[in-house]
C-alpha atoms as a PDB file:
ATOM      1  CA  UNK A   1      92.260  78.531 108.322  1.00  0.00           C
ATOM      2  CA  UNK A   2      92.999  75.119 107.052  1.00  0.00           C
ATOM      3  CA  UNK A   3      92.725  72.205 109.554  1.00  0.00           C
ATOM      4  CA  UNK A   4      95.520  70.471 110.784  1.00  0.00           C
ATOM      5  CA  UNK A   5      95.762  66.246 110.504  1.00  0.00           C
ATOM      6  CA  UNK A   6      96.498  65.332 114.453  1.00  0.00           C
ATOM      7  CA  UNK A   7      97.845  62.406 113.188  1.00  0.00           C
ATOM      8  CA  UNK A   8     100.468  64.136 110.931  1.00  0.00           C
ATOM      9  CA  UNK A   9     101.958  65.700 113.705  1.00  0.00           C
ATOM     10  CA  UNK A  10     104.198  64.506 116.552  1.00  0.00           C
ATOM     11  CA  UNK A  11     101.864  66.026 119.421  1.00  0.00           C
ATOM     12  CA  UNK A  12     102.897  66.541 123.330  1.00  0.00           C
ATOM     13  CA  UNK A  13     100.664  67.294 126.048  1.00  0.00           C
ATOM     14  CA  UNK A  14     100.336  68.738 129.565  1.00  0.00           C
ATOM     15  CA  UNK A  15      97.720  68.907 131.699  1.00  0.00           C
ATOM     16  CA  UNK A  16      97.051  72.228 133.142  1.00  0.00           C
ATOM     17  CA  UNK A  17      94.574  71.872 135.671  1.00  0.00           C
ATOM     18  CA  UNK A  18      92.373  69.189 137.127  1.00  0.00           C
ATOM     19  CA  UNK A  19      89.263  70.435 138.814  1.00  0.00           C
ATOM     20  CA  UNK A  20      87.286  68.009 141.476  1.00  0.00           C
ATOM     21  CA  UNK A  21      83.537  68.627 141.466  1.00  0.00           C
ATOM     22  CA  UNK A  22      81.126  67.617 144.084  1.00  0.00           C
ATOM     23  CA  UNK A  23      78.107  66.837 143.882  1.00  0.00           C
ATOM     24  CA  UNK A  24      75.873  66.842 147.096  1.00  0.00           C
ATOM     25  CA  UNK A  25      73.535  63.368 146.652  1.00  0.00           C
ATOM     26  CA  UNK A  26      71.276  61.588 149.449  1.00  0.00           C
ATOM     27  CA  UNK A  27      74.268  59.247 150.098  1.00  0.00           C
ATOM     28  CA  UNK A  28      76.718  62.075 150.465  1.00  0.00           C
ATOM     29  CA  UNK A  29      78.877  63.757 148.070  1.00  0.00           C
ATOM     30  CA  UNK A  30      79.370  62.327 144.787  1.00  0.00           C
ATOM     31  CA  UNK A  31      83.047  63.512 142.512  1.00  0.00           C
ATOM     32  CA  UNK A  32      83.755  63.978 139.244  1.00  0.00           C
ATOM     33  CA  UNK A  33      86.551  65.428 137.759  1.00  0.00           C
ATOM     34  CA  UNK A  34      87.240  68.534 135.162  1.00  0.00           C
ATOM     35  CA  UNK A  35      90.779  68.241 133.027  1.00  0.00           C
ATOM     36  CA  UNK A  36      92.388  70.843 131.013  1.00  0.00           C
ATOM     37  CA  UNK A  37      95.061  69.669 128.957  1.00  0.00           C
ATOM     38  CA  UNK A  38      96.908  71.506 126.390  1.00  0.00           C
ATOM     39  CA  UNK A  39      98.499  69.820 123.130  1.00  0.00           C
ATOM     40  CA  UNK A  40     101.435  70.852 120.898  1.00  0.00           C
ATOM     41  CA  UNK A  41     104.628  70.102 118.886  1.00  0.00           C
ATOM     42  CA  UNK A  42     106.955  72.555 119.658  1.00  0.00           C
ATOM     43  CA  UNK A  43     106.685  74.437 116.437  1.00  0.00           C
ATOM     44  CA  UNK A  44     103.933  76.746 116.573  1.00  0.00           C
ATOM     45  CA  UNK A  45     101.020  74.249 116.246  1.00  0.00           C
ATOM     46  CA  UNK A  46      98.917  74.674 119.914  1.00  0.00           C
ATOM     47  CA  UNK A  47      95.533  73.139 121.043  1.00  0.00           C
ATOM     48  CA  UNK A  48      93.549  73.143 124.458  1.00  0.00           C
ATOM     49  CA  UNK A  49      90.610  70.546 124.933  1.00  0.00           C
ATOM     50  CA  UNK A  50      88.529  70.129 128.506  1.00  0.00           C
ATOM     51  CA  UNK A  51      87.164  66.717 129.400  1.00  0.00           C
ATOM     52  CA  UNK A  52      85.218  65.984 131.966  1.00  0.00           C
ATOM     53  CA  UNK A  53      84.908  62.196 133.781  1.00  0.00           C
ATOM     54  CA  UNK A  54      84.289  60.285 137.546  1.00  0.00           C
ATOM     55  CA  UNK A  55      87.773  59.597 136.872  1.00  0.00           C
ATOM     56  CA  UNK A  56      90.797  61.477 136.363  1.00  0.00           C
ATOM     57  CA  UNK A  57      92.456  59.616 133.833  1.00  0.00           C
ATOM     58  CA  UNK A  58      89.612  59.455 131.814  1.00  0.00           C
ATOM     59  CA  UNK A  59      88.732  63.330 131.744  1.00  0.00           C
ATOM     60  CA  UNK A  60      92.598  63.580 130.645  1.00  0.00           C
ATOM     61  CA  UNK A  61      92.093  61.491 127.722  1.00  0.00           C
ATOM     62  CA  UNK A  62      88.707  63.536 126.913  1.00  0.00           C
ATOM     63  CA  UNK A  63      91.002  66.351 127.187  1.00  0.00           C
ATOM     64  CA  UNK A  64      93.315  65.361 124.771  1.00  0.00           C
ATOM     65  CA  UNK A  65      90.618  64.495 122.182  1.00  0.00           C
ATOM     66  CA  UNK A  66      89.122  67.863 122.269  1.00  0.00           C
ATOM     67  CA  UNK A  67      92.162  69.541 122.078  1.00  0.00           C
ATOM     68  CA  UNK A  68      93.722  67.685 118.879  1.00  0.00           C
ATOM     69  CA  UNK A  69      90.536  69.084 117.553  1.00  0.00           C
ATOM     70  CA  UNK A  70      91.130  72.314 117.776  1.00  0.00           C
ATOM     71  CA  UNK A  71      94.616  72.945 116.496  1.00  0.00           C
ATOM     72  CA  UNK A  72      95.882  76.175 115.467  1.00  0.00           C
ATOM     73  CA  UNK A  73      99.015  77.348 114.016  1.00  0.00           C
ATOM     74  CA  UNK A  74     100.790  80.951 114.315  1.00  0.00           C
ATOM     75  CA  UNK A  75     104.215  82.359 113.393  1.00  0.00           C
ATOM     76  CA  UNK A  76     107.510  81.998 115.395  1.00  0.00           C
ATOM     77  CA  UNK A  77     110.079  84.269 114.967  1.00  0.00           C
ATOM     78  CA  UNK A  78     113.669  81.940 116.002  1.00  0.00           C
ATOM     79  CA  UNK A  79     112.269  81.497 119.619  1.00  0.00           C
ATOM     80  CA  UNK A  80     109.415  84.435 120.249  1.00  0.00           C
ATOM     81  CA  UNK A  81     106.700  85.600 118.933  1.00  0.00           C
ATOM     82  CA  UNK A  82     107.280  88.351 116.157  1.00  0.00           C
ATOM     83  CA  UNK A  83     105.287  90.651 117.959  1.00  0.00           C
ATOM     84  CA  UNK A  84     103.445  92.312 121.224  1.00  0.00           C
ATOM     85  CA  UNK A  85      99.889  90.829 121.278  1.00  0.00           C
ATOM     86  CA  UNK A  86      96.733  90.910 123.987  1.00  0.00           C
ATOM     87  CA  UNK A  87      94.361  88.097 124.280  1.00  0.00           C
ATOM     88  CA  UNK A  88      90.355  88.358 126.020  1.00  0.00           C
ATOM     89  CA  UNK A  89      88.175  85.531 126.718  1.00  0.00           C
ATOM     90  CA  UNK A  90      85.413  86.527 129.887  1.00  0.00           C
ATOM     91  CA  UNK A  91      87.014  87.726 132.595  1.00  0.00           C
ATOM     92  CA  UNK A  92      90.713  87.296 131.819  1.00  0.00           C
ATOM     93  CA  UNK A  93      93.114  88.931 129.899  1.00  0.00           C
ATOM     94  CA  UNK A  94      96.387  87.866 128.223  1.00  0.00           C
ATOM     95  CA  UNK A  95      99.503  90.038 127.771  1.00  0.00           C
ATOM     96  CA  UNK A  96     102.341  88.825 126.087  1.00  0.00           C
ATOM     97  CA  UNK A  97     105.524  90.758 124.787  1.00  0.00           C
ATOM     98  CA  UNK A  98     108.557  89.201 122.453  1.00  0.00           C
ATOM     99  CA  UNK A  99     111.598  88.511 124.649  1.00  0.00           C
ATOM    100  CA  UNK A 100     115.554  88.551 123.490  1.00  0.00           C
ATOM    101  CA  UNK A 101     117.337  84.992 123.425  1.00  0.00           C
ATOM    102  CA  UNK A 102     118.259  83.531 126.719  1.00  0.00           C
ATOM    103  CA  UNK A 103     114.949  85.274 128.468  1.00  0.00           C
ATOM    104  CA  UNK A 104     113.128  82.198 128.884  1.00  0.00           C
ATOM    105  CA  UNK A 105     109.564  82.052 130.091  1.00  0.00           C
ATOM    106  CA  UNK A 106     108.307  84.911 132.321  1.00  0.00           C
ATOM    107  CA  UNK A 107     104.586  83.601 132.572  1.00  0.00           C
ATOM    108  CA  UNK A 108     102.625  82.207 135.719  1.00  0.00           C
ATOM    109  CA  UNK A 109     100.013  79.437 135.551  1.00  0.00           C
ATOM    110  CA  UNK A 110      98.207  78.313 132.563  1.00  0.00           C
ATOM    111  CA  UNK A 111     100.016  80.625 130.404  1.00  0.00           C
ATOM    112  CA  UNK A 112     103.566  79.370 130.787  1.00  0.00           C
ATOM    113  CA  UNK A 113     101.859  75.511 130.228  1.00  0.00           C
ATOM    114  CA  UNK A 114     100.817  76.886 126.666  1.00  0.00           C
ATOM    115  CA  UNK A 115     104.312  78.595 125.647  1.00  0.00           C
ATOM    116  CA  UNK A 116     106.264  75.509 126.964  1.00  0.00           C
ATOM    117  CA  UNK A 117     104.141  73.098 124.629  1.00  0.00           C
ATOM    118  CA  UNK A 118     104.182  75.268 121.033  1.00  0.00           C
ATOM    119  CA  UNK A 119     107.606  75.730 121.424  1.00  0.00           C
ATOM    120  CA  UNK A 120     108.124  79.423 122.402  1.00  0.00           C
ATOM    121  CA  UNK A 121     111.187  79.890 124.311  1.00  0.00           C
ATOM    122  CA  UNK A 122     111.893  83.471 124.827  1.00  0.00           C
ATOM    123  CA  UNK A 123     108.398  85.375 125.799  1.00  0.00           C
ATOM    124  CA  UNK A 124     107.444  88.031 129.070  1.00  0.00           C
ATOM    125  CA  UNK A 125     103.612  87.461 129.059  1.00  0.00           C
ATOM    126  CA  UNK A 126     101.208  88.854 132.005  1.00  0.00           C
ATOM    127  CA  UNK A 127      97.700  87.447 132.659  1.00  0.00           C
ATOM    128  CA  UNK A 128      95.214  90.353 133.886  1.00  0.00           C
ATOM    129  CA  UNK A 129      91.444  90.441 135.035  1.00  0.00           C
ATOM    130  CA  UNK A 130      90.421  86.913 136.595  1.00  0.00           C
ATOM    131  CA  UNK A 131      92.768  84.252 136.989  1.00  0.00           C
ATOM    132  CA  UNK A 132      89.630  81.155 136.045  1.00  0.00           C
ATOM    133  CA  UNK A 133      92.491  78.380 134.307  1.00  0.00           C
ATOM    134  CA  UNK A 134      89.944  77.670 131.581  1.00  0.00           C
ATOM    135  CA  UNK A 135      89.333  81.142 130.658  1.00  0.00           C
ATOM    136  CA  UNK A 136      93.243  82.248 131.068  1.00  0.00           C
ATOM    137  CA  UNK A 137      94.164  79.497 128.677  1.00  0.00           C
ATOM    138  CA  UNK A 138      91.444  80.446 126.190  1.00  0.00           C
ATOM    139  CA  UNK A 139      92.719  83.741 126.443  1.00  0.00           C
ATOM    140  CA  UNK A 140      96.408  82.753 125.830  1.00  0.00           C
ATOM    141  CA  UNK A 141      94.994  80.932 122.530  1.00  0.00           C
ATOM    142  CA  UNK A 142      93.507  83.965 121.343  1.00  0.00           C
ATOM    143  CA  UNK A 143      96.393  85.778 121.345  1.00  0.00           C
ATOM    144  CA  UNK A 144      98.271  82.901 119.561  1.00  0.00           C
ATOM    145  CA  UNK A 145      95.533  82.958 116.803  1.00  0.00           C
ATOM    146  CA  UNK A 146      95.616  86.811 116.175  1.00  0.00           C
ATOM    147  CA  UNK A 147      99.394  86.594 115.619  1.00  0.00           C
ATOM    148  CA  UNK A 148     100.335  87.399 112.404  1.00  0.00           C
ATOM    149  CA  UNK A 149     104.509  87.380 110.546  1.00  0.00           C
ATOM    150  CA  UNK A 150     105.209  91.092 109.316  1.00  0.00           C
ATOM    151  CA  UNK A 151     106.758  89.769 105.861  1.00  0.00           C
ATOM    152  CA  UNK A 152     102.984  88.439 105.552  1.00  0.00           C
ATOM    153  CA  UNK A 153     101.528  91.594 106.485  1.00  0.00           C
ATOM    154  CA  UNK A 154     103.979  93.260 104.267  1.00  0.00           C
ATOM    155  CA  UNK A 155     102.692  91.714 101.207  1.00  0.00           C
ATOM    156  CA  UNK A 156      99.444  91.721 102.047  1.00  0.00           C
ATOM    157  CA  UNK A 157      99.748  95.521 101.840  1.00  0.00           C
ATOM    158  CA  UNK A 158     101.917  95.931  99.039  1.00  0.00           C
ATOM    159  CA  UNK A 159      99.595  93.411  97.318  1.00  0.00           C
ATOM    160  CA  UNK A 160     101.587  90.763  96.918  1.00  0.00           C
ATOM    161  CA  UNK A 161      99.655  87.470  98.424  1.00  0.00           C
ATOM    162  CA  UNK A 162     101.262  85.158  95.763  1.00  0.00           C
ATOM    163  CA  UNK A 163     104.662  85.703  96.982  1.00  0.00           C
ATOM    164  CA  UNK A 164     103.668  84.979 100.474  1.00  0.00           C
ATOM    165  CA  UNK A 165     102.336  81.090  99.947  1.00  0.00           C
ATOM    166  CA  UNK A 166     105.592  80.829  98.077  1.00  0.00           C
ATOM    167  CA  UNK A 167     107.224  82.233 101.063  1.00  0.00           C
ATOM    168  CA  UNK A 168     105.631  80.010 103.673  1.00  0.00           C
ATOM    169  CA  UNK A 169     106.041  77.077 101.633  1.00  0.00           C
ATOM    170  CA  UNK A 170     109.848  77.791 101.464  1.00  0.00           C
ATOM    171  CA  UNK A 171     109.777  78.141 104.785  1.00  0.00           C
ATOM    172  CA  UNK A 172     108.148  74.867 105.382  1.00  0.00           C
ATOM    173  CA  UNK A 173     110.760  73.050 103.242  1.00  0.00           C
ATOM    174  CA  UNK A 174     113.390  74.704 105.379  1.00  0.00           C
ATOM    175  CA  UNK A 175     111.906  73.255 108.647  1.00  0.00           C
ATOM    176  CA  UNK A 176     111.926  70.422 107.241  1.00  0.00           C
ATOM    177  CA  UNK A 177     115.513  70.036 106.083  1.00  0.00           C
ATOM    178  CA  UNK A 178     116.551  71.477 109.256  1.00  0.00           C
ATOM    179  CA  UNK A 179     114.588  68.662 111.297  1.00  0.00           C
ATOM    180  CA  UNK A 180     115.973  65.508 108.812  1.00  0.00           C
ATOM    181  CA  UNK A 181     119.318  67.141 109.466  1.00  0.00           C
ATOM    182  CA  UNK A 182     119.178  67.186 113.268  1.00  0.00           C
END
């Protein structure tokens, strides 16, 4: 998978979850504080980062670091994913099914944070197992990752991988049209 240039992209992000830690010293308790912060621009580019400071804005700009590092991209099909997929990471599980137009976003928690950010619109998506933020959202990107467009697949097994980069750059061009346009 090539990397993506951060910089390229116009990136949003949310933070999911903000843990405080304590830590029991002679004085008395010492905090610190855990971020998770997801990263995206709305067109099926998504990234999640943890950072971890004594201060809160500080692990939310750790956050955002890590996650601009670890951008992935997957297929949109108008405003859901093309098709059913299941994400595991530990504990939890990730469920998500395509949804028709005007659906919106049936997901709880960590999950819906994701779906809002890459720009999926129209998605039913259940989170099973344990409910651990970190590992839910891991989970959620997995799924993401293993999604694949069925005119790809289609080539693939007709044997046809030339047509598909010419495909996907089309479609690049088109998205890009469309966004000078708007």
């Amino acid at each position: 998978m090539a990397r993506i240039d951060p910089d390229e992209a116009a990136l949003k992000d949310k933070v999911v979850y903000i843990n405080r830690v304590a830590k029991v010293v002679k004085g008395g308790r010492r905090f610190s504080f855990s971020a998770l912060v997801v990263v995206g621009d709305s067109n099926g580019t998504i990234g999640i980062g943890k950072g971890k400071a004594n201060e809160v804005p500080e692990a939310i700009r750790k956050a955002v670091e890590s996650a601009k590092k670890s951008l992935i991209t997957f297929p949109i099909r108008e405003t859901t994913i093309p098709h059913r997929i299941t994400g595991k990471f530990s504990g939890s599980s990730v469920v998500m099914n395509p949804a028709p137009k005007g659906t919106g976003i049936i997901a709880g928690g960590p999950v819906r944070s994701i779906l809002e950010v890459c720009g999926v619109h129209d998605i039913v998506a259940k989170t099973l197992g344990g409910h651990n933020p970190f590992n839910t959202a891991r989970a959620t990107l997995d799924a993401l990752g293993r999604l694949r467009d069925p005119r790809e697949v289609i080539a693939i097994r007709r044997g046809k991988t030339e047509d598909v980069a010419k495909d996907k750059q089309s479609d690049k061009e088109e998205a890009k049209g469309a966004e000078t346009k708007a």
